[in-house]
Protein backbone atom coordinates (compact mmCIF):
# COMPACT_ATOMS: atom_id res chain seq x y z
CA UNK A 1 114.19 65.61 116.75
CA UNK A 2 117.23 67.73 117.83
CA UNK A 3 118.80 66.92 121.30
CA UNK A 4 117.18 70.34 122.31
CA UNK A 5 114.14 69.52 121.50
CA UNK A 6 114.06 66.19 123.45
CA UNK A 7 115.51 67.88 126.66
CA UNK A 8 112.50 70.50 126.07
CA UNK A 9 109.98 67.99 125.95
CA UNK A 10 111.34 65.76 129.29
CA UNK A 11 111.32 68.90 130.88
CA UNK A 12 108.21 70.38 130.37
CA UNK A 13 106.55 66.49 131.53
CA UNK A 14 108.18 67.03 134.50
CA UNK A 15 107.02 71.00 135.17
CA UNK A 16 103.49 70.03 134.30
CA UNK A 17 102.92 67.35 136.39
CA UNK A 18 104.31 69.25 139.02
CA UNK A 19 101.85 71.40 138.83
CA UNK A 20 99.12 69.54 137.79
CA UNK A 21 98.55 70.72 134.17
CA UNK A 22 99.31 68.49 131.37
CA UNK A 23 99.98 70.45 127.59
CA UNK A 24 99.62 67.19 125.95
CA UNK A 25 101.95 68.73 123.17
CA UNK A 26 104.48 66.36 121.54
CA UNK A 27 107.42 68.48 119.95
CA UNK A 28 109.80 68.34 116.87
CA UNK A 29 110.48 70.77 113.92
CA UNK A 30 107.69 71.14 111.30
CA UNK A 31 108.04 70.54 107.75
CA UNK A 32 106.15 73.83 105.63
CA UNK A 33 102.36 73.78 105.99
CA UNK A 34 102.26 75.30 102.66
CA UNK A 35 103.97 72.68 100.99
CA UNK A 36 102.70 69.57 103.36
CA UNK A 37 99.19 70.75 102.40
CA UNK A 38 98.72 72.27 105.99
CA UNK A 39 97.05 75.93 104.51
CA UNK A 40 95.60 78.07 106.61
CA UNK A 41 98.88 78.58 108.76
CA UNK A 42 101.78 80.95 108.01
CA UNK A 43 103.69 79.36 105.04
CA UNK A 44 107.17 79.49 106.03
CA UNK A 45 110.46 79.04 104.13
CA UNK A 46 111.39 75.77 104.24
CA UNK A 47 111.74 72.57 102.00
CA UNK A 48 109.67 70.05 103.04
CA UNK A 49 109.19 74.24 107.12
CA UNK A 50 92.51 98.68 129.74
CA UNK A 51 93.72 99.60 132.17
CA UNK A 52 95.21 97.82 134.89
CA UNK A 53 93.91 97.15 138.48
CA UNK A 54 92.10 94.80 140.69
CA UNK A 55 92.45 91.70 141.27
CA UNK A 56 91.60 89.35 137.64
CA UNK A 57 90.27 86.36 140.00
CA UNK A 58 92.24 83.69 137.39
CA UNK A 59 93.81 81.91 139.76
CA UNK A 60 91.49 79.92 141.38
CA UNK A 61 94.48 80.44 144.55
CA UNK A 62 94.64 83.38 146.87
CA UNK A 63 97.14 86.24 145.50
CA UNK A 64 100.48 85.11 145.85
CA UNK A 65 102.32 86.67 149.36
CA UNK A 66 105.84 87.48 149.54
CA UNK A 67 107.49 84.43 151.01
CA UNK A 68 111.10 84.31 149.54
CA UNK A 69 110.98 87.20 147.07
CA UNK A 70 112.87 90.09 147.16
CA UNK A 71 110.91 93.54 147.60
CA UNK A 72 111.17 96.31 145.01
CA UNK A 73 112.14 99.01 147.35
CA UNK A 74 114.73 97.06 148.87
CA UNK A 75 114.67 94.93 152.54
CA UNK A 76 112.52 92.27 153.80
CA UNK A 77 109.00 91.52 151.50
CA UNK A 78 105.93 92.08 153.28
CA UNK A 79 103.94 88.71 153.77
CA UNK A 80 100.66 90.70 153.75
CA UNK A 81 101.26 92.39 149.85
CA UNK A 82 101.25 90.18 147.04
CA UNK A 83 104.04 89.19 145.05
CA UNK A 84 102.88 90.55 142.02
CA UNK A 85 102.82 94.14 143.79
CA UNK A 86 106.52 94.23 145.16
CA UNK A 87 107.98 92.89 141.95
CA UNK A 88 111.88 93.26 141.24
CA UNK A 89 112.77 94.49 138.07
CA UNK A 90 116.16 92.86 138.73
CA UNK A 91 114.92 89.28 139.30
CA UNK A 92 114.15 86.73 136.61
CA UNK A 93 112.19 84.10 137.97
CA UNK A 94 113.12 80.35 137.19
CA UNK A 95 110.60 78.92 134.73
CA UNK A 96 109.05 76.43 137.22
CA UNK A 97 107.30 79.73 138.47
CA UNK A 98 105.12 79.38 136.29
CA UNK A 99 102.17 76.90 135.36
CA UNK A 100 99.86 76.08 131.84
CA UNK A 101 96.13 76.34 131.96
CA UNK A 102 94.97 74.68 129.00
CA UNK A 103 91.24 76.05 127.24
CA UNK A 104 89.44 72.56 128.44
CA UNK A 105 87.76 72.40 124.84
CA UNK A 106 89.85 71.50 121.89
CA UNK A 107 90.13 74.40 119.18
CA UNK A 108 89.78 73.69 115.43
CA UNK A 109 92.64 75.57 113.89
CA UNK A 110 93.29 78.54 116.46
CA UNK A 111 94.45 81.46 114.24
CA UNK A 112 94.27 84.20 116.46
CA UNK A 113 93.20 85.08 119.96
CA UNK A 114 92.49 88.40 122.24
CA UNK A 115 91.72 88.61 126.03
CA UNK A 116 89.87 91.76 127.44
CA UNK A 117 90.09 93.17 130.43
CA UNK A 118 87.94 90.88 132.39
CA UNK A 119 90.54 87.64 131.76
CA UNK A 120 87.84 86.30 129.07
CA UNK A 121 89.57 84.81 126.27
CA UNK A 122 88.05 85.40 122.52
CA UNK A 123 89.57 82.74 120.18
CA UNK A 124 89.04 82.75 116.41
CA UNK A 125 89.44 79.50 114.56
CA UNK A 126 90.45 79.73 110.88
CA UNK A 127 86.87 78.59 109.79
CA UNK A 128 85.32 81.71 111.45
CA UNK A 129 84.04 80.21 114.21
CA UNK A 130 84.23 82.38 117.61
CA UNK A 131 84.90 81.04 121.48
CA UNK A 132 85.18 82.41 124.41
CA UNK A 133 87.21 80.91 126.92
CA UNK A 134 86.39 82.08 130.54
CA UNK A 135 89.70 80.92 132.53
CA UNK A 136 88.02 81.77 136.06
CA UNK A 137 85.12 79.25 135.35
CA UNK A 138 86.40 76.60 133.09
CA UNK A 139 84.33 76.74 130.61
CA UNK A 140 83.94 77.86 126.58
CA UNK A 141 81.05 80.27 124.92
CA UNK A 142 80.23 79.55 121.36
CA UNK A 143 79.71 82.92 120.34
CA UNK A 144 78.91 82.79 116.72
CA UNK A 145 80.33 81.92 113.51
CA UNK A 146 81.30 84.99 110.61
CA UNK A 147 81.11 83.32 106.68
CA UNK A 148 84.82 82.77 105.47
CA UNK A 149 86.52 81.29 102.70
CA UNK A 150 89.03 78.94 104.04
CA UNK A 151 90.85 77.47 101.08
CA UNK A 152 94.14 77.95 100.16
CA UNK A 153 95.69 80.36 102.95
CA UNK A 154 92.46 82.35 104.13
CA UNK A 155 89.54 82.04 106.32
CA UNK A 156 89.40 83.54 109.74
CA UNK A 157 92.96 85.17 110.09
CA UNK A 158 92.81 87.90 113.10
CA UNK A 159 90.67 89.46 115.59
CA UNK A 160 91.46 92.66 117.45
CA UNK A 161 89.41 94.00 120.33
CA UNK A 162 88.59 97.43 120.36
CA UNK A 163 90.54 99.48 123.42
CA UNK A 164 86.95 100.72 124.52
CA UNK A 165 85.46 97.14 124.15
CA UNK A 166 84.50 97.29 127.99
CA UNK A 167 82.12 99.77 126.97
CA UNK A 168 81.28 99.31 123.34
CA UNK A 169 81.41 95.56 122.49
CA UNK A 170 83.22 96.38 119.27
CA UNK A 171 85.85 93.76 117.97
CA UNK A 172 87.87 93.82 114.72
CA UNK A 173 87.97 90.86 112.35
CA UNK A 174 89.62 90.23 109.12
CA UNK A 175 89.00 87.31 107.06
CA UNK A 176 88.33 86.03 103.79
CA UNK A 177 85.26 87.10 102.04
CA UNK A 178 83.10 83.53 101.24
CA UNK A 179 80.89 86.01 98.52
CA UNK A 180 84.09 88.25 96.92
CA UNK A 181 87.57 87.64 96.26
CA UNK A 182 88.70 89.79 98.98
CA UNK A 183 89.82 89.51 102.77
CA UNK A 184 87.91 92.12 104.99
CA UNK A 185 88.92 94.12 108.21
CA UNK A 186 85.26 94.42 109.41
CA UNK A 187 83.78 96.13 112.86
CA UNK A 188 81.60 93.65 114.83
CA UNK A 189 79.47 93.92 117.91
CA UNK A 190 79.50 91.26 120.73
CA UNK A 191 77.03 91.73 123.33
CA UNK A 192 75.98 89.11 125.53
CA UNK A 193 78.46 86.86 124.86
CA UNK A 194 77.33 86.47 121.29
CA UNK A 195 78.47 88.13 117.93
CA UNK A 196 76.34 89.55 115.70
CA UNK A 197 76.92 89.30 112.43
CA UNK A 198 74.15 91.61 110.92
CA UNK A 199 76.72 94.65 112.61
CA UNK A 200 79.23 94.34 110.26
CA UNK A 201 80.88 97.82 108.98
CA UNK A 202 83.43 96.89 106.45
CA UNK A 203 86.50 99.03 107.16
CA UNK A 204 89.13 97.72 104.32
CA UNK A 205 88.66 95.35 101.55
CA UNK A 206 91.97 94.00 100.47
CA UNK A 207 92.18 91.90 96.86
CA UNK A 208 92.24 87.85 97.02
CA UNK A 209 93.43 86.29 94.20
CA UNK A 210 92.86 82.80 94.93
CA UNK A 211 93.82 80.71 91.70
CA UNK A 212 97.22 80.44 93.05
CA UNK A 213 97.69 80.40 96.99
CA UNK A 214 99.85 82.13 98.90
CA UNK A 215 100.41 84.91 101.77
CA UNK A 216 97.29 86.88 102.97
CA UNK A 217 99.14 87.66 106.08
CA UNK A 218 96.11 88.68 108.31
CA UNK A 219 98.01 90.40 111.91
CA UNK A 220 96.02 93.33 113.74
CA UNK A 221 96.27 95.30 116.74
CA UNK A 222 95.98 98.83 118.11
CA UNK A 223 98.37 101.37 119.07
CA UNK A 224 97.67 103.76 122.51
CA UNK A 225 96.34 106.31 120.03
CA UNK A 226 93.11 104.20 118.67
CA UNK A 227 95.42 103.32 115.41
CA UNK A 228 94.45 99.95 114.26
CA UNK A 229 97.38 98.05 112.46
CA UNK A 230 96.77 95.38 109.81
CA UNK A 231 99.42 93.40 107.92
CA UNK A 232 98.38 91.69 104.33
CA UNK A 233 100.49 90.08 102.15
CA UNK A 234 101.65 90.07 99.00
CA UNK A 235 99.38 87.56 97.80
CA UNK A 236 102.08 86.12 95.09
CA UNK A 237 102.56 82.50 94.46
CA UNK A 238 106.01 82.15 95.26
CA UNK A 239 107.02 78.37 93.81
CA UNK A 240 108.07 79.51 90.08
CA UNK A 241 110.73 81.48 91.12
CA UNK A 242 113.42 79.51 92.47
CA UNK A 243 113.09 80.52 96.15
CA UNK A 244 114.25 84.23 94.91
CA UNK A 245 112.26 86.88 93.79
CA UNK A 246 108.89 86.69 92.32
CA UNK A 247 108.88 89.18 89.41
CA UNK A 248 107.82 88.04 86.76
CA UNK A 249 106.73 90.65 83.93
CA UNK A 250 105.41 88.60 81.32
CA UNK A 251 101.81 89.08 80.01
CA UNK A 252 99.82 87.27 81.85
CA UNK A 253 102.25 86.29 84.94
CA UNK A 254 100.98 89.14 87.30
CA UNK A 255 100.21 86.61 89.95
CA UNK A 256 103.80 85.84 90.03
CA UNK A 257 104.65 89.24 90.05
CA UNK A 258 105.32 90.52 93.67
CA UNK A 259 106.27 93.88 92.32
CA UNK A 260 102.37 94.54 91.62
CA UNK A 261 101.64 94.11 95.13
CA UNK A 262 104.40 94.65 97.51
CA UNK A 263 106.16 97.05 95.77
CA UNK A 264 103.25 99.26 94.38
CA UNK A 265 102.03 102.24 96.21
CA UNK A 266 98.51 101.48 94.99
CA UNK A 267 97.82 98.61 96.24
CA UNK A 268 96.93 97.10 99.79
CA UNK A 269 99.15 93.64 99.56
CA UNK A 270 102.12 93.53 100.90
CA UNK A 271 101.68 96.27 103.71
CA UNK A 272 101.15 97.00 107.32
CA UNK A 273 98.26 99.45 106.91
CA UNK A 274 97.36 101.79 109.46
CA UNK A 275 94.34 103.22 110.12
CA UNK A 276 91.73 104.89 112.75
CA UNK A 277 88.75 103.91 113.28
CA UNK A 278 85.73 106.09 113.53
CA UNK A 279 82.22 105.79 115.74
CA UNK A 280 79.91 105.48 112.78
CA UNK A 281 82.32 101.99 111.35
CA UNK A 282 84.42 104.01 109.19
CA UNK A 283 88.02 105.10 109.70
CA UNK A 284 90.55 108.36 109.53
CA UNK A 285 93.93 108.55 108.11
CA UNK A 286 96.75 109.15 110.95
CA UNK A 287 99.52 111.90 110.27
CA UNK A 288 102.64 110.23 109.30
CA UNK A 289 101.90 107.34 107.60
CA UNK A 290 104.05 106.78 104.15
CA UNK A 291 101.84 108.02 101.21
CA UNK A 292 99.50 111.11 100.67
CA UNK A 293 96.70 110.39 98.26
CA UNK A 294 98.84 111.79 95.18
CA UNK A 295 101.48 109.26 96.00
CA UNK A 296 99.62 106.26 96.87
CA UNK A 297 97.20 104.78 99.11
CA UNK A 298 96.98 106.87 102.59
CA UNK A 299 96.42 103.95 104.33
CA UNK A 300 99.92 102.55 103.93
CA UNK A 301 102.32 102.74 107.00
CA UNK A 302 105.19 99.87 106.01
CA UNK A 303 104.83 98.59 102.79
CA UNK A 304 107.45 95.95 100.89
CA UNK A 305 106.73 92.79 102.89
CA UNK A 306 106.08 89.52 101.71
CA UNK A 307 104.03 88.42 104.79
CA UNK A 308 103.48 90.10 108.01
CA UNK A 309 101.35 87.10 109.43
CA UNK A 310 101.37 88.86 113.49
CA UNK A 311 101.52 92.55 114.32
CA UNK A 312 102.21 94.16 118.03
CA UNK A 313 102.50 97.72 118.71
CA UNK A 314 104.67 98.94 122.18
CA UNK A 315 101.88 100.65 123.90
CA UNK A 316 104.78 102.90 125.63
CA UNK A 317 107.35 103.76 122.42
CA UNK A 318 104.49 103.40 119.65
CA UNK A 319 106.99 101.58 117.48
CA UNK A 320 105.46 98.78 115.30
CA UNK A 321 107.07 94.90 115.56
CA UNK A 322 106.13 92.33 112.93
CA UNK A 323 107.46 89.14 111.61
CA UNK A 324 107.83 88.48 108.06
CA UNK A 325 107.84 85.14 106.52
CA UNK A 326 110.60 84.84 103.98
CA UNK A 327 111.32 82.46 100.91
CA UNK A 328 112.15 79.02 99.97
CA UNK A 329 115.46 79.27 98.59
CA UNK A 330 118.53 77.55 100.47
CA UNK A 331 121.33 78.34 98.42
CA UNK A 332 123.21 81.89 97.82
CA UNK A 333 123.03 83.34 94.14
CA UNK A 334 124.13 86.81 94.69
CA UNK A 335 125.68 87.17 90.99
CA UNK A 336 122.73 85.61 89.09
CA UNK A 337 119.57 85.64 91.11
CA UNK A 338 120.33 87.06 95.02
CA UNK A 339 120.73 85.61 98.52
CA UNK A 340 119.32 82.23 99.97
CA UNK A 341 115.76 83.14 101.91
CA UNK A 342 116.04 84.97 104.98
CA UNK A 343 112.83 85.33 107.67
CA UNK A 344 112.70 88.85 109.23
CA UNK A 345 111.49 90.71 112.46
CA UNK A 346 111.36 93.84 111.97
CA UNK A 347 111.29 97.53 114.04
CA UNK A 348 109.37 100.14 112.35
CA UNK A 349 109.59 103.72 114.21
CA UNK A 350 108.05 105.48 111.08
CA UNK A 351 106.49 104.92 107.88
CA UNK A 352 108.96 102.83 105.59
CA UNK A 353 109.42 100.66 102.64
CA UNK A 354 110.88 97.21 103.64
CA UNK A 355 112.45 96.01 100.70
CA UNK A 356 110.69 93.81 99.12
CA UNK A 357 110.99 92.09 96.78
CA UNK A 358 113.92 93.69 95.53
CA UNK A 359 116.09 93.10 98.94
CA UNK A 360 116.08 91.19 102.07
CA UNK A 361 117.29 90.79 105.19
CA UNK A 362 120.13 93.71 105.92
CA UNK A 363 119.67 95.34 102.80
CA UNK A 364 120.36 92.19 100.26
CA UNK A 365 119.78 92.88 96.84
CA UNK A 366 118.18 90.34 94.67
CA UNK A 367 119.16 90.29 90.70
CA UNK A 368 116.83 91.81 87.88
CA UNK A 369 115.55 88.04 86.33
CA UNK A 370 114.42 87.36 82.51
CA UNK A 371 111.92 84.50 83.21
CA UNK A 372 111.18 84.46 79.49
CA UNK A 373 114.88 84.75 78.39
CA UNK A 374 116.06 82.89 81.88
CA UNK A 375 119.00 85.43 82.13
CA UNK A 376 120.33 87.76 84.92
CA UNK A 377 120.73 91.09 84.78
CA UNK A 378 121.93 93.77 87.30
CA UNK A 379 121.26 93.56 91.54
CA UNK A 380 118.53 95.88 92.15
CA UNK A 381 119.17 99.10 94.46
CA UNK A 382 118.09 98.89 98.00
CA UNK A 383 118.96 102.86 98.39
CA UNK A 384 116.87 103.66 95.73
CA UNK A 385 114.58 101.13 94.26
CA UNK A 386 112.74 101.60 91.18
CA UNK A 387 109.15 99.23 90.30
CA UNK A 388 109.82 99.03 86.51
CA UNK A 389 106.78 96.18 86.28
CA UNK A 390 103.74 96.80 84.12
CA UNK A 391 101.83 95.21 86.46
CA UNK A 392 102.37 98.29 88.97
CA UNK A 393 99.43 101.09 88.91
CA UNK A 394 101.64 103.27 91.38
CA UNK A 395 105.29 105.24 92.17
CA UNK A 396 108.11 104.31 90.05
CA UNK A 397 110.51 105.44 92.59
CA UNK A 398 110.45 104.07 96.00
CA UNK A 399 111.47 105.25 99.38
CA UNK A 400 115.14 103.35 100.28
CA UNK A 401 114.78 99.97 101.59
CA UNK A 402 114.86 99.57 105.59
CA UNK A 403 116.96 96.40 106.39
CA UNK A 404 115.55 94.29 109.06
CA UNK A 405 115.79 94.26 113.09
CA UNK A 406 116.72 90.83 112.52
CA UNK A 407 116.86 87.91 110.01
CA UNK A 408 117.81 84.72 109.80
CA UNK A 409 118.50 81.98 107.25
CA UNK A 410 118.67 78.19 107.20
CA UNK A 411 121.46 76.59 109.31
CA UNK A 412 122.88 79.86 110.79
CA UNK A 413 120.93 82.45 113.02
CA UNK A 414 122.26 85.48 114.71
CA UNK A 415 121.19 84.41 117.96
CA UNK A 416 120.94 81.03 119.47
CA UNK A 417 117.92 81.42 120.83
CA UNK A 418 116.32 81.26 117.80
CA UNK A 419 117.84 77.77 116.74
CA UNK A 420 119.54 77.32 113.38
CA UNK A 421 117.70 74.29 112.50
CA UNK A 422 114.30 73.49 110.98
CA UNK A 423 111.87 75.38 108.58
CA UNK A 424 111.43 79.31 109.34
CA UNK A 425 108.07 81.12 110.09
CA UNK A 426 108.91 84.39 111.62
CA UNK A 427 106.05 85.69 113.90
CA UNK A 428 105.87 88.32 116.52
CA UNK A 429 104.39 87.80 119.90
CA UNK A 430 103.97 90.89 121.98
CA UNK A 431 105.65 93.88 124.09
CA UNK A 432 105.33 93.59 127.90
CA UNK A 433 104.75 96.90 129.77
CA UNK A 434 104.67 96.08 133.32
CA UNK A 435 102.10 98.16 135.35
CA UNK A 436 101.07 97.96 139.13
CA UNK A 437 98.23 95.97 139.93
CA UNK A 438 96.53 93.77 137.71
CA UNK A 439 96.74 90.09 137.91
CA UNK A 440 98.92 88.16 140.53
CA UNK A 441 99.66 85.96 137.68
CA UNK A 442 101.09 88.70 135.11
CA UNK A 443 104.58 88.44 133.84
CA UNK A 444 107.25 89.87 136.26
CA UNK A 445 108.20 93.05 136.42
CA UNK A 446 111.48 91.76 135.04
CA UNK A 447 110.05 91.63 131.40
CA UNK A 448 108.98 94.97 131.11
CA UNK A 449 109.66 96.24 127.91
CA UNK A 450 110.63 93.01 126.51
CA UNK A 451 109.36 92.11 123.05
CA UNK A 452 108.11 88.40 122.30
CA UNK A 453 108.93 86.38 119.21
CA UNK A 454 107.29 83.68 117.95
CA UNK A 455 109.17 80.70 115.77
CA UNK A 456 106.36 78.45 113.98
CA UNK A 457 108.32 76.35 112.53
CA UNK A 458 111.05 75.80 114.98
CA UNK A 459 108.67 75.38 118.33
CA UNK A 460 110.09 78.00 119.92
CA UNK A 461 109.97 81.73 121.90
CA UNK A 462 112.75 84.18 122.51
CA UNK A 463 112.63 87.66 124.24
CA UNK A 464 114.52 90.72 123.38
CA UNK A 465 115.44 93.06 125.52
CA UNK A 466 116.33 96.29 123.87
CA UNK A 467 117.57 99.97 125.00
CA UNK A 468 115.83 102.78 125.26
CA UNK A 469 116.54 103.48 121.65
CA UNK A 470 115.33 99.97 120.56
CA UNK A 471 118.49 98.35 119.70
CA UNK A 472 118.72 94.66 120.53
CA UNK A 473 120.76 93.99 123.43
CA UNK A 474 119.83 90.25 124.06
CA UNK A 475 117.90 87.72 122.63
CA UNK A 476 117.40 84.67 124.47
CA UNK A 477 115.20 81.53 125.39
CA UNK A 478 111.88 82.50 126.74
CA UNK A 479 109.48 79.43 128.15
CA UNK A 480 111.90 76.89 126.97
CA UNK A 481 111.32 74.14 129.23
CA UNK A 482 107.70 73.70 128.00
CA UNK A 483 107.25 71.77 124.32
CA UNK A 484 105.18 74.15 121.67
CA UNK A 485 104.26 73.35 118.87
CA UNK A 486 102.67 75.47 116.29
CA UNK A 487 102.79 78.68 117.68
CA UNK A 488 100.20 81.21 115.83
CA UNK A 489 100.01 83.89 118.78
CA UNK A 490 101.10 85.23 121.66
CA UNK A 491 98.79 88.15 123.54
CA UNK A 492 99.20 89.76 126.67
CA UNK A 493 96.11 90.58 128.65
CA UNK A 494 95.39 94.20 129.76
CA UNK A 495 96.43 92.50 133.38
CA UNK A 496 99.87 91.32 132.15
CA UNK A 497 98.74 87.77 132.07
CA UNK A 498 100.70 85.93 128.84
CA UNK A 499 98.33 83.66 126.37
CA UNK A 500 99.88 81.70 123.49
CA UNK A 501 97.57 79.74 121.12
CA UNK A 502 99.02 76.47 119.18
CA UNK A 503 97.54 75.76 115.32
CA UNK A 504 95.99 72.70 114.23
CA UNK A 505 93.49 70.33 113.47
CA UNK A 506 92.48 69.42 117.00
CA UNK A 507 94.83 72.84 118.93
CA UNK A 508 94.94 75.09 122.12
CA UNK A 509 95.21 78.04 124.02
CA UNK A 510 96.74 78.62 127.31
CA UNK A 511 97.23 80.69 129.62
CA UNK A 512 100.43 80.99 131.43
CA UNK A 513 100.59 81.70 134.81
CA UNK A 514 103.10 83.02 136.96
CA UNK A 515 102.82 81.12 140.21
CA UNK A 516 105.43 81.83 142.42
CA UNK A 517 108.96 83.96 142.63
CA UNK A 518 110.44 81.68 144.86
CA UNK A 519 113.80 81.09 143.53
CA UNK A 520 115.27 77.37 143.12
């Protein structure tokens, strides 16, 4: 355990039982789930790694007055209006302003959660099982259970509400088929507090191969335009190719072969998809996405990612933020085979092709690989790649490779924030848009437009603040006097409230409350 990491852990013992909350959460750096037989979580690179308003009622304290903050407008802050109403976008509030409320039953192997607009919690645990959490009473719904396969990687891996959910009870799930060899974004109804399985509309069915595990990916959300996002991944066992590039074109290797997934315009795996969905459970194609049905599939927004495990959308700038999980290797090879592995977040503004698995990171090439003749050949061209396999069914020539918004590599990181030791499991939180109203317990108004990351395998969260034009200005500690561990998600709530749910055998959800902007 890093030095770090013990000073997070003493501190967060001493902020929770000072305000009467205890996580219960050990900390230290995780070895791979993938390769420590932990599937179901993100395998990361590593050796051995509605509208706002009203008052949400969370609390269980009256709404916060101003004693000691600083008013927006400037002056004195009015005892009689809230805190959360007279925020300062100038003031960053120490972290013992805020408090953990921990879901008081344990969860079997959170995957994903989403909160609606009435605080309730919906948590979906990798064996398809669905909770809801009500924070205001205490207490957890079993709400019903959808079939999943849940070896290898798969099983329950994301649920979405739908922005009308108030309204329609529709909520978004994709998991892994238990009858077909396919994971499913499916339309569900919830009424009553319980799910009902017999509504099932089958939006997308994306290809499983399960012989060999790895990457389903499995991140959804929506856009302010009713565009659902999905990320899959490329489904490609990763372990015969030296931590480098999977592409392996020998009869009978196409599992290996990332370039049939990732890289082919015909095929789901590998992608952010984006779709939207229609009244009667099926779905249009949005303008602007990369492919038009002569091309490729329509459906495809970013495609040449290995696996987008968490997608978040900017309500405000539309822009699409995802983490993707990189490989194994730990060693540069850039004349024989390419660079070491790299985990990415990346910025999408438009449709795009991401690279891989012919580059990574800011544009790295890997090297064209004989895995029958074991011998190197030429780097492969990130301005204009070219998917030579026989395993791919569409375009030969790609779209230029985006680099990344930011990667990172064993050892060394950009930023400090996001710690150069450990594993490396890249996964995106969420963008804060700070509205009036809402909750008294919402993030400040300080984080508005700040994006959320998410470090599995490291225990840790960082925020970005960007410009207006989305270029990274800081990136720095966020929550780092409390000890995670296992991060899967982050959501915030329609009232600004900020949820984070922990994988495991025996894991949690909480809800993070800003208490008080009293400064030390």
């Amino acid at each position: 355990m890093s030095q770090r990491h013990v000073t997070r852990f003493r501190t967060n013992i001493i902020l929770l039982a000072t305000t009467g909350v205890f996580a219960g959460q050990a900390c230290g750096n995780k070895d791979s789930p993938g390769g420590s037989g932990s599937a179901g979580a993100p395998s990361e690179g590593g050796q051995g790694g509605s509208a706002l308003g009203g008052n949400d009622g969370q609390s269980g304290s009256p709404p916060l007055t101003g004693t000691g903050a600083t008013a927006a407008a400037g002056g004195s802050p009015d005892p009689n209006v809230p805190l959360y109403e007279q925020d300062d976008p100038n003031l960053q509030p120490p972290e013992s302003s805020y408090e953990l409320v921990e879901i008081p039953t344990p969860v079997t192997n959170a995957m994903a959660i989403d909160i609606d607009d009435q605080e309730r919690v919906y948590v979906l645990e990798r064996g398809g099982r669905l909770k809801i959490w009500y924070p205001a009473e205490s207490r957890v719904v079993e709400a019903g259970i959808v079939p999943v396969f849940s070896g290898n990687e798969d099983g329950g891996l994301s649920i979405t509400l739908d922005p009308n959910f108030a309204s329609n009870g529709r909520v978004y799930i994709y998991y892994s088929a238990s009858n077909a060899q396919e994971n499913r974004l499916s339309r569900f109804q919830i009424t009553a507090d319980r799910l009902d399985i017999a509504s099932e509309s089958v939006l997308l069915r994306v290809p499983d191969q399960r012989e060999e595990r790895f990457h389903v990916g499995g991140g959804t959300d929506f856009d302010a335009q009713g565009n659902l996002y999905l990320g899959a991944g490329d489904n490609t066992d990763p372990f015969a190719s030296d931590g480098f590039s999977p592409h392996d074109e020998r009869a009978g290797r196409d599992i290996w072969d990332a370039q049939r997934s990732a890289a082919n315009s015909r095929d789901f795996r590998g992608k952010v998809l984006r779709i939207k969905p229609t009244d009667d459970g099926g779905y249009t194609i949005p303008e602007g996405n990369l492919f038009t049905t002569d091309q490729g599939l329509p459906e495809i927004y970013a495609m040449g990612n290995r696996n987008p495990f968490r997608v978040a959308v900017d309500a405000v700038t539309g822009w699409l933020y995802w983490g993707d999980v990189g490989p194994d290797g730990n060693t540069d090879t850039l004349a024989t085979r390419g660079p070491r592995g790299h985990d990415e977040f990346n910025q999408a503004k438009a449709a795009g092709f991401f690279g891989w698995p012919y580059c990574i990171g800011a544009n790295i090439p890997y090297v064209r690989y004989d895995f029958a003749a074991l011998t190197s050949g030429a780097p492969f061209n990130c301005n204009a790649p070219v998917n030579e396999s026989p395993n791919n069914t569409g375009l030969r020539e790609l779209p230029p490779a985006q680099p990344s918004w930011i990667s990172y590599t064993y050892g060394t990181t950009p930023y400090p924030a996001l710690d150069p030791f450990g594993g490396r499991t890249a996964i995106i939180g969420d963008i804060y848009r700070w509205k009036p109203g809402g909750s008294p317990n919402k993030l400040p108004r300080y984080y508005d437009g700040s994006v959320f990351l998410l470090e599995y395998a490291r225990n840790l969260m960082a925020e970005v603040r960007t410009d207006a034009n989305g270029s990274i200005q800081s990136v720095t500690d966020f929550f780092d006097s409390f000890a995670w561990a296992g991060l899967i998600q982050a959501r915030i709530s329609p009232s600004g409230v900020f949820y984070v749910a922990q994988y495991g055998e025996t894991s949690t959800v909480y809800r993070v409350n800003y208490v008080s902007s009293t400064t030390p």
